[in-house]
Protein backbone atom coordinates (compact mmCIF):
# COMPACT_ATOMS: atom_id res chain seq x y z
CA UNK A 1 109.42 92.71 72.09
CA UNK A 2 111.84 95.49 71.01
CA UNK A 3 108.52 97.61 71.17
CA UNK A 4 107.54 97.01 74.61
CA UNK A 5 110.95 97.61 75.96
CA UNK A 6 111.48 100.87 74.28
CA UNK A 7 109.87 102.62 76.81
CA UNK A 8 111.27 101.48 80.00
CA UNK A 9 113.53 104.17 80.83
CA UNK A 10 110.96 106.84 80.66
CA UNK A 11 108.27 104.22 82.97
CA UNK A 12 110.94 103.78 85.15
CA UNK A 13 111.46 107.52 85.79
CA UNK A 14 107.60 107.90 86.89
CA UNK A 15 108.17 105.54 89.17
CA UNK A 16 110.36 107.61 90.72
CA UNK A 17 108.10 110.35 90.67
CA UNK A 18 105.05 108.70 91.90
CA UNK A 19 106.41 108.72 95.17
CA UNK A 20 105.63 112.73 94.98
CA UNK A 21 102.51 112.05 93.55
CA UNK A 22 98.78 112.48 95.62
CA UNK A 23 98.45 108.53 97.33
CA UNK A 24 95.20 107.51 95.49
CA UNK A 25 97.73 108.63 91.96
CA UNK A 26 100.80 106.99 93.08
CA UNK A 27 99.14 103.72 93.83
CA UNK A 28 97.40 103.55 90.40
CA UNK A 29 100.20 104.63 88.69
CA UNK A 30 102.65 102.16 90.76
CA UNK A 31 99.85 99.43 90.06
CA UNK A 32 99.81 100.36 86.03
CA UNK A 33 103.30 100.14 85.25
CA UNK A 34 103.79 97.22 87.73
CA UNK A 35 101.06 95.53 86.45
CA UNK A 36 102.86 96.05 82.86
CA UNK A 37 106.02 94.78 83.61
CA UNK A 38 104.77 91.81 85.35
CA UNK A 39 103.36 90.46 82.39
CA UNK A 40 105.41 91.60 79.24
CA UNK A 41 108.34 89.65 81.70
CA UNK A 42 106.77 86.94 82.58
CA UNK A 43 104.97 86.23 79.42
CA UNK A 44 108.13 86.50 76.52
CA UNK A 45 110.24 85.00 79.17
CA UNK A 46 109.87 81.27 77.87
CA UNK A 47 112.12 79.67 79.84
CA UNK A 48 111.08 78.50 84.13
CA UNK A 49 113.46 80.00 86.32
CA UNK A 50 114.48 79.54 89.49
CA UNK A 51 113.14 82.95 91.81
CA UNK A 52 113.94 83.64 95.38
CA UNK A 53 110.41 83.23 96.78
CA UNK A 54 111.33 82.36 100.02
CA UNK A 55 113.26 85.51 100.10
CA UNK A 56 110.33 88.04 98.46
CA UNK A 57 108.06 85.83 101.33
CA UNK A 58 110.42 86.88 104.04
CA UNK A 59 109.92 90.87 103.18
CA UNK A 60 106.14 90.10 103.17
CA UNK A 61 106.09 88.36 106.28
CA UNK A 62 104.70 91.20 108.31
CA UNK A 63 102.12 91.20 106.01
CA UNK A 64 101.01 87.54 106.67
CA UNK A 65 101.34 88.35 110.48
CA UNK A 66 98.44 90.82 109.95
CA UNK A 67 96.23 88.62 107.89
CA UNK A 68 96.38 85.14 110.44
CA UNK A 69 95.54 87.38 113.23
CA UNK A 70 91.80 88.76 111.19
CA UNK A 71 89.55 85.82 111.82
CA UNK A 72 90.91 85.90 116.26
CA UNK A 73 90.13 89.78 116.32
CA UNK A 74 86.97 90.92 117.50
CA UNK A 75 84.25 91.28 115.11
CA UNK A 76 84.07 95.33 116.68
CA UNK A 77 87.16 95.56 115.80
CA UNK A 78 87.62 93.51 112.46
CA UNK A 79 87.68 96.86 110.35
CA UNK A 80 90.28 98.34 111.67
CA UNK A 81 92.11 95.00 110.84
CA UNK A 82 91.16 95.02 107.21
CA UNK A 83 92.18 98.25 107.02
CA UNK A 84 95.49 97.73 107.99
CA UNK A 85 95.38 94.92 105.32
CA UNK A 86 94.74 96.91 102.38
CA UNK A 87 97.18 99.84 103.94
CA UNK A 88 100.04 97.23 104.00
CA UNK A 89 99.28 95.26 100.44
CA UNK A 90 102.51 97.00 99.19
CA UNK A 91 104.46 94.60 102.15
CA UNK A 92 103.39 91.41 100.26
CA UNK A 93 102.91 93.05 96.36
CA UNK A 94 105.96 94.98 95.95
CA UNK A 95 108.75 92.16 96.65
CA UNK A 96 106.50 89.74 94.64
CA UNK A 97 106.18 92.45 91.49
CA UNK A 98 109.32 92.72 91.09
CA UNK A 99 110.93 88.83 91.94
CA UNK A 100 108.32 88.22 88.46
CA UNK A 101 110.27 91.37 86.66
CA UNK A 102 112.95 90.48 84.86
CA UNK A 103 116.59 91.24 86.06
CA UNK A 104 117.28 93.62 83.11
CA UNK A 105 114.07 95.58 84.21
CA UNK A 106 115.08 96.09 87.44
CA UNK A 107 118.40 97.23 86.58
CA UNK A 108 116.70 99.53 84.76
CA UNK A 109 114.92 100.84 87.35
CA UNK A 110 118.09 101.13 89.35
CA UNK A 111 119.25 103.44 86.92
CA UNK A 112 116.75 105.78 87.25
CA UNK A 113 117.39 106.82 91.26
CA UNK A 114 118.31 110.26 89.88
CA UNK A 115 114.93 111.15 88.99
CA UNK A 116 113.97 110.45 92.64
CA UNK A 117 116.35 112.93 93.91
CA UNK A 118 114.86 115.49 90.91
CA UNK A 119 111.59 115.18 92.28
CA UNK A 120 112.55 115.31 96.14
CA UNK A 121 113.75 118.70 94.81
CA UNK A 122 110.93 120.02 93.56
CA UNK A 123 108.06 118.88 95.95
CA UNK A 124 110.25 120.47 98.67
CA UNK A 125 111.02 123.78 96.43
CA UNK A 126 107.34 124.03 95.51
CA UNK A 127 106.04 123.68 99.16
CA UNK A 128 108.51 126.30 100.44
CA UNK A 129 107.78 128.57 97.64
CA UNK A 130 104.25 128.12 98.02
CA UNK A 131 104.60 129.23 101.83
CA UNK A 132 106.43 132.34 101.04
CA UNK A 133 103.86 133.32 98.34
CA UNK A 134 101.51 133.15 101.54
CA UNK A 135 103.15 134.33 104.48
CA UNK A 136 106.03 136.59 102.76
CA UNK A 137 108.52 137.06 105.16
CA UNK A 138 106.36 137.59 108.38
CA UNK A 139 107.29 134.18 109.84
CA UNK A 140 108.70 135.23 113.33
CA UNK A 141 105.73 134.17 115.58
CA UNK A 142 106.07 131.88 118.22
CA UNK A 143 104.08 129.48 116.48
CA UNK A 144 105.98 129.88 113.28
CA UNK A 145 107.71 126.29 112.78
CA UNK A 146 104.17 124.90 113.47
CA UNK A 147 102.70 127.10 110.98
CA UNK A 148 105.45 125.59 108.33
CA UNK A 149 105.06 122.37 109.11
CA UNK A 150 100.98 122.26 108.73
CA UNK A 151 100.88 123.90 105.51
CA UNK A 152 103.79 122.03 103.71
CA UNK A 153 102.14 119.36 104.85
CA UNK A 154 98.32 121.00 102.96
CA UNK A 155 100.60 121.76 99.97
CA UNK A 156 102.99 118.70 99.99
CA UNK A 157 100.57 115.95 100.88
CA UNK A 158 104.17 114.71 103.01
CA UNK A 159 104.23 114.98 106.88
CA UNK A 160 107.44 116.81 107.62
CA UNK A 161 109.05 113.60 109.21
CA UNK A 162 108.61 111.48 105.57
CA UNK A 163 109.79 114.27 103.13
CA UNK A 164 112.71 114.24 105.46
CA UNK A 165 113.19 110.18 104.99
CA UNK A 166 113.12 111.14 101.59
CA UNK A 167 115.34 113.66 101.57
CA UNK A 168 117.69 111.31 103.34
CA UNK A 169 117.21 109.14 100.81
CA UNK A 170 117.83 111.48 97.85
CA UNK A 171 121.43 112.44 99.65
CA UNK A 172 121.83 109.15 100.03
CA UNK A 173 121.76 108.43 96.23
CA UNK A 174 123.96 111.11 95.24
CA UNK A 175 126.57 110.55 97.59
CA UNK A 176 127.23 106.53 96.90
CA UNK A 177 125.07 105.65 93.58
CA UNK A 178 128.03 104.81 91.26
CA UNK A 179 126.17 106.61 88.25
CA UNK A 180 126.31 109.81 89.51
CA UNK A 181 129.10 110.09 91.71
CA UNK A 182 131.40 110.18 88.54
CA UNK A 183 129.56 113.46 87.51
CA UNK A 184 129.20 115.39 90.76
CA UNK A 185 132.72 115.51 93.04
CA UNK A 186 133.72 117.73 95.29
CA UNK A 187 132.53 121.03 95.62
CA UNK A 188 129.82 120.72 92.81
CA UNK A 189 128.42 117.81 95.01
CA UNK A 190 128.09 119.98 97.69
CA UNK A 191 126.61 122.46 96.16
CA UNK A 192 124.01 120.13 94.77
CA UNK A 193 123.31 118.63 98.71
CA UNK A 194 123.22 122.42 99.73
CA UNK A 195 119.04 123.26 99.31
CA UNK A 196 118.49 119.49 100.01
CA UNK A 197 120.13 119.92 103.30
CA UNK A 198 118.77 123.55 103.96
CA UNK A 199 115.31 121.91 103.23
CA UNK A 200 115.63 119.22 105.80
CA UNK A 201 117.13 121.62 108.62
CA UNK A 202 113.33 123.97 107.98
CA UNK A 203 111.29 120.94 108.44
CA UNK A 204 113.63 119.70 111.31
CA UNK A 205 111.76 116.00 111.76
CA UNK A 206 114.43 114.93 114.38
CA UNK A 207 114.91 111.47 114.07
CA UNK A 208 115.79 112.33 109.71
CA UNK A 209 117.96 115.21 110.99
CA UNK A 210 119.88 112.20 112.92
CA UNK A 211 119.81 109.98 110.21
CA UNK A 212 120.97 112.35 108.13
CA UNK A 213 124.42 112.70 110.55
CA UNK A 214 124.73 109.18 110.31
CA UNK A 215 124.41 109.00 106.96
CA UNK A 216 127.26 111.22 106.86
CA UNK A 217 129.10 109.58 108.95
CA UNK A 218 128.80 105.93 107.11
CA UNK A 219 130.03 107.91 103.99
CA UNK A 220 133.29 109.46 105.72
CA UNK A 221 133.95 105.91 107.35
CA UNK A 222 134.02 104.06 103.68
CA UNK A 223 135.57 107.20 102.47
CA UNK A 224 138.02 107.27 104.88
CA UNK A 225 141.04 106.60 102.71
CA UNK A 226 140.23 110.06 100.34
CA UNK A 227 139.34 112.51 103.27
CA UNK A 228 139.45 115.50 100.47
CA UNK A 229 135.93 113.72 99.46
CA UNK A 230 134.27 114.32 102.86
CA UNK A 231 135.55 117.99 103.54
CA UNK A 232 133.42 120.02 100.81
CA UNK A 233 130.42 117.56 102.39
CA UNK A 234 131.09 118.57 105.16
CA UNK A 235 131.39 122.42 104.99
CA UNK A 236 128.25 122.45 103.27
CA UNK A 237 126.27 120.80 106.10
CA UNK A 238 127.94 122.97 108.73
CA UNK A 239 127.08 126.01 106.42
CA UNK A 240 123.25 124.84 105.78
CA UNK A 241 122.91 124.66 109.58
CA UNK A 242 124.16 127.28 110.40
CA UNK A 243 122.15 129.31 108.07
CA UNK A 244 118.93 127.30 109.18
CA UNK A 245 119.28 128.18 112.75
CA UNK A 246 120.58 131.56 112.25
CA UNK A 247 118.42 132.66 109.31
CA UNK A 248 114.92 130.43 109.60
CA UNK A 249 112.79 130.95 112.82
CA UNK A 250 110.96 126.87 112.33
CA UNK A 251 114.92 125.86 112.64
CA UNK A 252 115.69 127.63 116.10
CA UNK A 253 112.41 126.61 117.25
CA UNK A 254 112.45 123.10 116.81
CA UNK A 255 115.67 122.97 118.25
CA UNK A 256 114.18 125.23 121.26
CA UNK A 257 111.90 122.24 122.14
CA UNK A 258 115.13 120.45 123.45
CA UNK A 259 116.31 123.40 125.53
CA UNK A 260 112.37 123.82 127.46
CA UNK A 261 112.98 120.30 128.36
CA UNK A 262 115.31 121.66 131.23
CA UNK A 263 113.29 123.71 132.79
CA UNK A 264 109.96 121.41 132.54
CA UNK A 265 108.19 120.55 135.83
CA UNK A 266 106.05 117.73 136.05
CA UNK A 267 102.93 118.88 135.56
CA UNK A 268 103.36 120.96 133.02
CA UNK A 269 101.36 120.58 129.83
CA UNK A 270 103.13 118.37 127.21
CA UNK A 271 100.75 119.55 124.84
CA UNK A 272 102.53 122.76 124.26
CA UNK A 273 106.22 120.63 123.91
CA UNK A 274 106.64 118.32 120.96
CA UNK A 275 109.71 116.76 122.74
CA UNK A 276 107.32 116.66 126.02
CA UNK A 277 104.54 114.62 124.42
CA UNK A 278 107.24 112.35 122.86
CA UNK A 279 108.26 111.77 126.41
CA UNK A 280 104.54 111.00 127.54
CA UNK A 281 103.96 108.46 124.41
CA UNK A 282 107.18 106.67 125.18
CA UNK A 283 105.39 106.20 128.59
CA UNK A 284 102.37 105.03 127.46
CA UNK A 285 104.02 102.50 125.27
CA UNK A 286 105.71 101.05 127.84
CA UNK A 287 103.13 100.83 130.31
CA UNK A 288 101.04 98.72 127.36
CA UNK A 289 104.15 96.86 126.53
CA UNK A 290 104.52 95.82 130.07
CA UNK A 291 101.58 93.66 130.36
CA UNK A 292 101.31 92.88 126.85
CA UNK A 293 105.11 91.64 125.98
CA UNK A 294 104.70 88.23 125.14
CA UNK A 295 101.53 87.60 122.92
CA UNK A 296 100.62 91.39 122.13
CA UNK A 297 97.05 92.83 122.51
CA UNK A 298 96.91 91.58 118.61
CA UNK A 299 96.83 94.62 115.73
CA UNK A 300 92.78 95.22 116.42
CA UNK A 301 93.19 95.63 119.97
CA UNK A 302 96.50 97.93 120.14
CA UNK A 303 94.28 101.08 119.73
CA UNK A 304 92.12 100.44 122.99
CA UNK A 305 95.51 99.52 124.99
CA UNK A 306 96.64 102.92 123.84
CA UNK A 307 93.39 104.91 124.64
CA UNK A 308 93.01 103.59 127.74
CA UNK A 309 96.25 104.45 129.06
CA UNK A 310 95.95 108.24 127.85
CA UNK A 311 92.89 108.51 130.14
CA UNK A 312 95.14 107.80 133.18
CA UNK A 313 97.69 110.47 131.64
CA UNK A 314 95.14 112.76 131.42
CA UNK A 315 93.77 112.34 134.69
CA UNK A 316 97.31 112.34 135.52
CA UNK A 317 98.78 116.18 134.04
CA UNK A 318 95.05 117.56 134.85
CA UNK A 319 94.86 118.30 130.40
CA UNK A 320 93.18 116.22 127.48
CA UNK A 321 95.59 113.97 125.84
CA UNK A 322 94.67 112.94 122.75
CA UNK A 323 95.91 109.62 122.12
CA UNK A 324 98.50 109.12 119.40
CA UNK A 325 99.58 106.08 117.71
CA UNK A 326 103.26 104.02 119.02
CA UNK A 327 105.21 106.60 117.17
CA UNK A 328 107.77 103.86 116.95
CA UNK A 329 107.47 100.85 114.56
CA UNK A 330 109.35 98.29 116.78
CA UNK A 331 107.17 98.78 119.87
CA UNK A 332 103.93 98.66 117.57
CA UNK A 333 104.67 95.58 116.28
CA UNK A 334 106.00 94.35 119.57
CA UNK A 335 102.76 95.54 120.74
CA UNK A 336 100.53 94.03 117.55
CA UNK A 337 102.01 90.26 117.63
CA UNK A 338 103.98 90.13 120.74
CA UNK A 339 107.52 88.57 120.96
CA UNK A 340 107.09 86.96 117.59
CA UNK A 341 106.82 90.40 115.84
CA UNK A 342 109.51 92.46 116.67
CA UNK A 343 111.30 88.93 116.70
CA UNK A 344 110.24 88.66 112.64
CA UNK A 345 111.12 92.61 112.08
CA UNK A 346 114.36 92.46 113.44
CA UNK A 347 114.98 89.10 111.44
CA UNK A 348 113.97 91.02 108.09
CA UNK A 349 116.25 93.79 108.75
CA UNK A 350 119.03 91.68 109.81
CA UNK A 351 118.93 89.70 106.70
CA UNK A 352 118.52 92.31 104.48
CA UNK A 353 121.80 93.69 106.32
CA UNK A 354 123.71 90.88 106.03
CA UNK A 355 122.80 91.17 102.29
CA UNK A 356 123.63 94.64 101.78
CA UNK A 357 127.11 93.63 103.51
CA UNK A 358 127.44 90.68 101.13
CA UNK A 359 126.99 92.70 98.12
CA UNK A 360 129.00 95.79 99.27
CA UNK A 361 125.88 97.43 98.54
CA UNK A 362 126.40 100.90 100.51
CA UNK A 363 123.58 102.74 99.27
CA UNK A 364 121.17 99.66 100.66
CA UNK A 365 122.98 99.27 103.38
CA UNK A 366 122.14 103.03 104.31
CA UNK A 367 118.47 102.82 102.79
CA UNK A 368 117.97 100.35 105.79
CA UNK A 369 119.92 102.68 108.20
CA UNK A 370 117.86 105.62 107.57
CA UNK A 371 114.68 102.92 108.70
CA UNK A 372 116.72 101.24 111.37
CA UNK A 373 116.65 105.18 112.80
CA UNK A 374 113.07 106.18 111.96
CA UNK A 375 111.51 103.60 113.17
CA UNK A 376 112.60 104.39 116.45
CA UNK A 377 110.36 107.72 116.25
CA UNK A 378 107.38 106.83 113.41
CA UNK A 379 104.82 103.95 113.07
CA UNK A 380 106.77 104.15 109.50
CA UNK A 381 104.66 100.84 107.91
CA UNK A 382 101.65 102.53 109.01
CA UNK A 383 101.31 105.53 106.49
CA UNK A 384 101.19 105.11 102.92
CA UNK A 385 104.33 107.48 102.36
CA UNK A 386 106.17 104.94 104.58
CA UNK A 387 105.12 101.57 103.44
CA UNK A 388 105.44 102.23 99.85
CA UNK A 389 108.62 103.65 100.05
CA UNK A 390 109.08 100.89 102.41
CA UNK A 391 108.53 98.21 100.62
CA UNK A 392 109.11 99.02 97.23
CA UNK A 393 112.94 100.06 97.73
CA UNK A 394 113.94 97.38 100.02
CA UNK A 395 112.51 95.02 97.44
CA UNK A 396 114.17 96.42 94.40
CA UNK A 397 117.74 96.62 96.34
CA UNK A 398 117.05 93.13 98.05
CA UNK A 399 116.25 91.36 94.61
CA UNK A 400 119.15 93.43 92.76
CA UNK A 401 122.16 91.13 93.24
CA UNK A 402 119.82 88.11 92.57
CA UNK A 403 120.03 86.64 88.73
CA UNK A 404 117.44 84.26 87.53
CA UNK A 405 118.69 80.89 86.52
CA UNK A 406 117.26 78.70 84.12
CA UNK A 407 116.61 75.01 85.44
CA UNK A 408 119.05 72.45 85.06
CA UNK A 409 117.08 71.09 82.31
CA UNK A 410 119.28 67.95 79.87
CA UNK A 411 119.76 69.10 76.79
CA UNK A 412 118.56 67.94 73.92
CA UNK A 413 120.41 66.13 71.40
CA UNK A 414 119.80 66.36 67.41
CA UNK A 415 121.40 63.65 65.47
CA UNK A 416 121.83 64.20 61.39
CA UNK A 417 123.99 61.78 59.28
CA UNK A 418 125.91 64.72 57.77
CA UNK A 419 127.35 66.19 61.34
CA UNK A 420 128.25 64.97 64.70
CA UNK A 421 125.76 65.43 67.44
CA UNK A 422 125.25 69.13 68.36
CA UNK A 423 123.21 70.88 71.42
CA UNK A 424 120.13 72.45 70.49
CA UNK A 425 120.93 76.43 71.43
CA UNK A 426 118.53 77.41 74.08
CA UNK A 427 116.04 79.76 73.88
CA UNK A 428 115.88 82.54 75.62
């Protein structure tokens, strides 16, 4: 046994750094050590337990939601269905995979957040580096921040709006996780969160950027009572904006998008304004949700709802509109399963909440924050760098406080003429 535990630190650090990994890798290596763990756990644990399955059910629910509705979908539409079904597997496999690990395992994983944070680091240092080994310095054009984004993206394999989740994330753990707040205070801390910040102000995905503030502000609120904590944290996010905005062209530009929504007319283009096409897709999703907000258009029809309705739009502004996806999760599941499925997601979240709030657990409790924001802006459970992450973290911190207890089972009693009776010691 000894030998197959020896490793777990060093399995539990890849599974940190999987999440940097190209998808088809991550998932294979995610599946491997899983896989692993699973069964070394389950098979020297001799004793039954009692597991919280109707707990690890509830985080999969979403998952089930998908599957019922397959055989009412039209067969036309059937793939797209099944598709969705093996994109999502991580819903339903990742709280599962890890009720069956046991408790000492997934502390063990807990331990290893750092390495999460260490790799964060370096996907964002290599893509940046990579871009300046390309474009040098010559990264004033209009089109700069668009530029950026697209070939972080090439180099990255992360959308600009995920590595930012992440890089909420990676703050996240080195402002509350216990472990490593005893090593990093103060100033050092913030000079650690300085190139983390100063990476997420370049890629500017707006709806991280905000979670990012409210991250902040969750940690000055439970910090409240040692104020010299917040200041250096502080300082260095005012200095890693300002330099963004002052010193990197995709910074000012993003934030430029806000400004050209004053002086929009009505038919202008929204193609050539991120913030106007956000405006138009919020539209669209409300016109769909309108006469779909009871019992959906089902997860195989939500695409032709959406098409449809970017015709008129394009008719409309006198341009091609390609359609886009929800671009926020509540409304595509709202849309997907009507009332009953932004009923369930809201239900998941709030009882993971309540959870977190249980358990003091601040670092969950702003893991679901930083989704609670997102998913206002990204179809988050609809991209492998979303579900994963999804799934996988919300299932680890959900599962964290629980303990598995053995069955109340009667002991057995041993009677000898020499001694009294004695319990058999359990094994375990």
């Amino acid at each position: 046994m000894d030998s197959l535990t020896a490793y777990d630190k060093h399995l539990a650090r890849a599974v940190m750094i999987a999440f940097f990994l190209p998808n088809r890798l991550q998932i294979f290596t995610l599946m491997g050590i899983f896989l692993f763990w699973v069964i070394r756990d389950a098979f020297f644990t001799k004793n039954r337990h009692f597991r919280p399955y109707g707990g690890a059910l509830l985080l999969g629910s979403i998952y089930l939601l998908y599957a019922v509705h397959l055989p009412f979908t039209d067969p036309s539409r059937r793939s797209e269905v099944l598709f969705d079904l093996e994109q999502k597997a991580s819903l339903m496999v990742a709280p599962f995979a890890l009720l069956f690990m046991q408790p000492k395992t997934r502390k063990i994983i807990s331990g290893e957040l750092i390495y999460f944070v260490y790799a964060c680091f370096a996907s964002c240092l290599i893509g940046n580096l990579f871009y300046l080994l390309k474009y040098g310095l010559q990264i004033n054009g209009p089109e700069a921040h668009i530029q950026y984004r697209l070939y972080f993206t090439e180099i990255t394999t992360f959308h600009p709006t995920y590595m930012g989740i992440y890089l909420c994330f990676a703050t996240a753990i080195l402002l509350i996780s216990p472990k490593h707040r005893q090593q990093l205070k103060g100033w050092k801390l913030g000079a650690v969160l300085f190139p983390l910040f100063l990476f997420l102000m370049a890629l500017m995905p707006k709806a991280p950027v905000i979670a990012l503030f409210a991250i902040l502000l969750y940690y000055g609120w439970i910090n409240r009572a040692h104020k010299q904590q917040v200041v250096p944290i502080l300082a260095v996010l005012l200095l890693s904006v300002s330099v963004a905005c002052i010193s990197i062209p995709f910074s000012s530009q993003r934030v430029g998008e806000l400004s050209a929504l004053v002086t929009a007319k009505p038919n202008d283009n929204p193609n050539a304004n991120s913030i106007q096409m956000r405006q138009v897709i919020w539209s669209v999703d409300l016109d769909v949700l309108k006469k779909n907000w009871l019992t959906g258009v089902g997860p195989g029809g939500i695409d032709p709802a959406l098409e449809a309705r970017y015709k008129d739009y394009s008719r409309m502004f006198h341009v091609t509109l390609e359609p886009h996806d929800t671009h926020n999760e509540y409304i595509n599941q709202w849309l997907c399963f009507g009332l009953a499925g932004i009923v369930l997601l809201v239900v998941i979240m709030g009882v993971q909440f309540a959870n977190a709030a249980r358990r003091r657990d601040h670092l969950y409790a702003i893991l679901l924050l930083i989704f609670v924001i997102t998913f206002f802006t990204e179809n988050v459970l609809s991209q492998q760098r979303g579900v994963v992450f999804y799934s996988f973290f919300t299932s680890l911190f959900f599962l964290a406080g629980m303990k598995l207890q053995p069955n109340p089972v009667e002991p057995e009693i041993i009677k000898t003429p020499e001694r009294k009776p004695e319990l058999v010691p359990e094994i375990g």
